[in-house]
Protein backbone atom coordinates (compact mmCIF):
# COMPACT_ATOMS: atom_id res chain seq x y z
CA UNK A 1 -91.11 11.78 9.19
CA UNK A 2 -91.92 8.12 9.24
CA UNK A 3 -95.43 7.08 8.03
CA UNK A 4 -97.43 4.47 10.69
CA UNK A 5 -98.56 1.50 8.21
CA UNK A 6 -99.23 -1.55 9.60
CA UNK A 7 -101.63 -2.22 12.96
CA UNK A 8 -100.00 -3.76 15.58
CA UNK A 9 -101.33 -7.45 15.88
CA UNK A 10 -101.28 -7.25 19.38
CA UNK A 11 -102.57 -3.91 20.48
CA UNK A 12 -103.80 -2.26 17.79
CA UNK A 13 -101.31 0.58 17.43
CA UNK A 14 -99.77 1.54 14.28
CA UNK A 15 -95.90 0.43 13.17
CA UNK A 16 -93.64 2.02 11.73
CA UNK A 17 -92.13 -0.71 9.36
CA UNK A 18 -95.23 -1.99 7.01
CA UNK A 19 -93.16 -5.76 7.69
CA UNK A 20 -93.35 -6.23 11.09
CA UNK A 21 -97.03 -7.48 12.94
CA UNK A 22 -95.57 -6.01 16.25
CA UNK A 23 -95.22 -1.93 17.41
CA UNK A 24 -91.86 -1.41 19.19
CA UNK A 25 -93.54 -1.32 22.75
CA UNK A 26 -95.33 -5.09 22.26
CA UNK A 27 -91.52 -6.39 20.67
CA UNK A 28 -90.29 -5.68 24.36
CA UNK A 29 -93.93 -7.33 25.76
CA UNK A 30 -93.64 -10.41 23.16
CA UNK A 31 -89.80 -10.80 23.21
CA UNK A 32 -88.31 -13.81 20.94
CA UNK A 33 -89.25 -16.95 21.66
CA UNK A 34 -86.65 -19.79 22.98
CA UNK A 35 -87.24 -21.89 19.30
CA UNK A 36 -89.18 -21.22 16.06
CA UNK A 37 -92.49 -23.67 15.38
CA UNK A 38 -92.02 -25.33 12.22
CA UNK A 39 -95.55 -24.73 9.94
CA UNK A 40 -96.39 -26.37 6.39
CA UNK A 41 -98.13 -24.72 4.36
CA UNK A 42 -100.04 -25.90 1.50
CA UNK A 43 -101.29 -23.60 -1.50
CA UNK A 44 -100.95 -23.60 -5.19
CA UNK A 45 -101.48 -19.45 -5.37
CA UNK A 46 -97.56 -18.58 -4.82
CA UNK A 47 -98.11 -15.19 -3.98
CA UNK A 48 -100.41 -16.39 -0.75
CA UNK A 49 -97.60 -18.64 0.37
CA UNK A 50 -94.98 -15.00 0.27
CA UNK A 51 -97.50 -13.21 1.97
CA UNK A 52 -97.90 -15.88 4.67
CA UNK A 53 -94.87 -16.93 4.99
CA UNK A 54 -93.12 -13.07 5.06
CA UNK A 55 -95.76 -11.95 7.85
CA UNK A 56 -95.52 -15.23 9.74
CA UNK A 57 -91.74 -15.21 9.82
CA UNK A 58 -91.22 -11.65 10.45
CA UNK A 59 -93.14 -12.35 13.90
CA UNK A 60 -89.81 -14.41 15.19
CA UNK A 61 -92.55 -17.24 16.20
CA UNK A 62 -93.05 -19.30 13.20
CA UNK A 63 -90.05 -21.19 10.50
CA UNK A 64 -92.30 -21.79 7.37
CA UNK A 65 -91.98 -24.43 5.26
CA UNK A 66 -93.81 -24.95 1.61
CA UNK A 67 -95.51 -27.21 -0.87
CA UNK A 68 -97.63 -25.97 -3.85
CA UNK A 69 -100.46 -28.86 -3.93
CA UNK A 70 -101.49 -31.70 -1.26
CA UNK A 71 -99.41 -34.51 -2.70
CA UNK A 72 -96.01 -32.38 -2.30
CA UNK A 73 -97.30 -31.07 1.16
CA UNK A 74 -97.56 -35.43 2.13
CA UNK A 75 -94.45 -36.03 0.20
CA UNK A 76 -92.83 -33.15 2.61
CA UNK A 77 -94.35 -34.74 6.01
CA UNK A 78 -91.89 -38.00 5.25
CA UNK A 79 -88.29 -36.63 4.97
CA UNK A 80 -89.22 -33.08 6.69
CA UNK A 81 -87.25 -33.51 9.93
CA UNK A 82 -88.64 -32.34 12.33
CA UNK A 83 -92.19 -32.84 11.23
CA UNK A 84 -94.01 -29.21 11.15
CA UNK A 85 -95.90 -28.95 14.35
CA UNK A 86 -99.13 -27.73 12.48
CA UNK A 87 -100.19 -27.43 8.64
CA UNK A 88 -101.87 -24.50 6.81
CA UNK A 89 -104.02 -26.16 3.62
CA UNK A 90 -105.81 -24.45 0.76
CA UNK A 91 -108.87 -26.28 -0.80
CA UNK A 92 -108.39 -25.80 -4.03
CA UNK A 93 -105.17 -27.13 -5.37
CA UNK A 94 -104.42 -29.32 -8.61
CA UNK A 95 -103.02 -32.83 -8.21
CA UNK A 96 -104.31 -32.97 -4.52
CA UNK A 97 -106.98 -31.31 -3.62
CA UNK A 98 -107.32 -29.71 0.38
CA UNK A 99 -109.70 -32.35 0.92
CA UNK A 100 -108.33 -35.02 -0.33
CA UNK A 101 -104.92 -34.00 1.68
CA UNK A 102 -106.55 -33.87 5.06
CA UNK A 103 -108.17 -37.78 4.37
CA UNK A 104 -105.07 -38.71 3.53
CA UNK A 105 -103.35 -37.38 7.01
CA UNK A 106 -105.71 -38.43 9.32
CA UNK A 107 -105.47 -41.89 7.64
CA UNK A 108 -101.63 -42.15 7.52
CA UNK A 109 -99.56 -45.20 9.20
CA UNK A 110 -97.57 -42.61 11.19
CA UNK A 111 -99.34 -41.31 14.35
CA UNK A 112 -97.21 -38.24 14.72
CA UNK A 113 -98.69 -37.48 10.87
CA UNK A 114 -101.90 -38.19 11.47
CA UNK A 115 -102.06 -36.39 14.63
CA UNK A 116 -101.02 -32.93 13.32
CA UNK A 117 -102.99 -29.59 13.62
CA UNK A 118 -104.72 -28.71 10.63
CA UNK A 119 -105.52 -25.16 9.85
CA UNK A 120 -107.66 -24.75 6.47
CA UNK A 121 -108.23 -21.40 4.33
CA UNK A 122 -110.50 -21.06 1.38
CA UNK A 123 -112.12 -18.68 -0.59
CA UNK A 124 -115.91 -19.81 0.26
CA UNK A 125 -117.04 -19.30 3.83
CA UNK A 126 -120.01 -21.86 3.70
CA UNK A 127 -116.94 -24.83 3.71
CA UNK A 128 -116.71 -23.95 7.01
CA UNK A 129 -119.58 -25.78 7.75
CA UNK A 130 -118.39 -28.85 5.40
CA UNK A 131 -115.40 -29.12 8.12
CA UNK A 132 -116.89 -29.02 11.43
CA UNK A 133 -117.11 -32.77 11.59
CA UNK A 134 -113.71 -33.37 10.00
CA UNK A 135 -110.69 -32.96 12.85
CA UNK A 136 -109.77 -29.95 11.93
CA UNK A 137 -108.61 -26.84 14.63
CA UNK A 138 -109.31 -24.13 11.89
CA UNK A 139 -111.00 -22.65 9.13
CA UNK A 140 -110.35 -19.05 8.06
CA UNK A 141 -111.91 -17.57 4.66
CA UNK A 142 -109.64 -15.36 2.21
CA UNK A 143 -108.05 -12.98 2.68
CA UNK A 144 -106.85 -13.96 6.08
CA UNK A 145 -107.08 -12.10 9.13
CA UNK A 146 -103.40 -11.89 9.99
CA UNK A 147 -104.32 -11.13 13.68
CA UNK A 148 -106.87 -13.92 14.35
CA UNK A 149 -105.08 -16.49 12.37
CA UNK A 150 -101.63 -15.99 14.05
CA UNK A 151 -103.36 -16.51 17.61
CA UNK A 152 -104.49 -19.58 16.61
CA UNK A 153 -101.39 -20.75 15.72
CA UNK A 154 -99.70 -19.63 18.49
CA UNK A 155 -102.49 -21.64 20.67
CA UNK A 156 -101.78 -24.66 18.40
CA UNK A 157 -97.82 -24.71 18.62
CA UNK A 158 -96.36 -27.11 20.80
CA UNK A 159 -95.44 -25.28 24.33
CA UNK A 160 -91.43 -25.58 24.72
C-alpha cells in the first residue's frame, strides 16, 4: 500500500511520490511545457536552495540556476546565457546583501538585467512593507508556500 504524502499544488489532492507538486490526474491537466524557464536563485542557506530547486524542478516548468550571496548571483547575470527570466533573492546574505543586490540590478548598464523579475523571501514579514516601493513582483516570508510561490512564477515567466 502506497502512503499519500504530498498535496497536490494544483488541486489539493494527495500524491503518491512525496517529490512531485502534481497528483497523477493534474500531470495529464498540466502536461510538460514546450521549454523550461531559467530562474536564479540567490541564498546563502544551501539547504533552501535543494529544497527550492528539487520542488521547482520536479514540476517540469522551471531549470534552476544558483549563487550563494548577491555578488555571485550579479557575477552569474553576465556570462549566464540565456539570462534567467526571473530571480529568487534572500535578504540576508554575506558579501552582498538582498538589498544591496536588487540596487545593484535595477541600476545595471544592461536593460535586459535591470529589467528582470525579482521575487524576494525572508525570514521577517514586516520587510514586506520595506519593498512595496522598490520594483519588486514578490515577497514571500519563510518557509515558503510552495503552492503560492510557484503561481507566481509561473505568472512571471516569459509566455513561449
Amino acid at each position: 500500500m502506497t502512503i499519500k504524502t504530498r498535496k497536490c499544488i494544483s488541486c489539493g489532492n494527495l500524491t503518491d511520490n512525496a517529490g512531485e507538486l502534481f497528483c497523477e490526474r493534474c500531470k495529464i491537466i498540466h502536461p510538460k511545457p514546450p521549454r523550461k524557464h531559467k530562474v536564479l536563485i540567490i541564498d546563502d542557506d544551501v539547504n533552501i536552495v535543494k529544497e527550492l530547486k528539487e520542488k521547482l524542478e520536479s514540476t517540469l516548468y522551471f531549470e534552476i540556476v544558483s549563487a550563494y550571496d548577491g555578488r555571485k548571483g550579479l557575477e552569474k547575470l553576465g556570462y549566464e546565457k540565456p539570462l534567467p527570466e526571473l530571480i529568487l533573492v534572500d535578504l540576508n546574505m554575506p558579501m552582498m546583501n538582498g538589498y544591496e543586490f536588487v540596487e545593484q540590478l535595477r541600476c545595471h548598464e544592461d536593460d535586459d538585467i535591470r529589467g528582470l523579475p525579482v521575487i524576494v523571501l525572508s525570514e521577517k514579514e514586516k520587510m514586506n512593507k520595506f519593498f512595496q516601493s522598490w520594483d519588486i513582483q514578490g515577497f514571500f516570508k519563510k518557509p515558503v508556500d510552495l503552492k503560492q510561490l510557484f503561481l507566481l512564477m509561473k505568472d512571471l515567466a516569459q509566455p513561449d
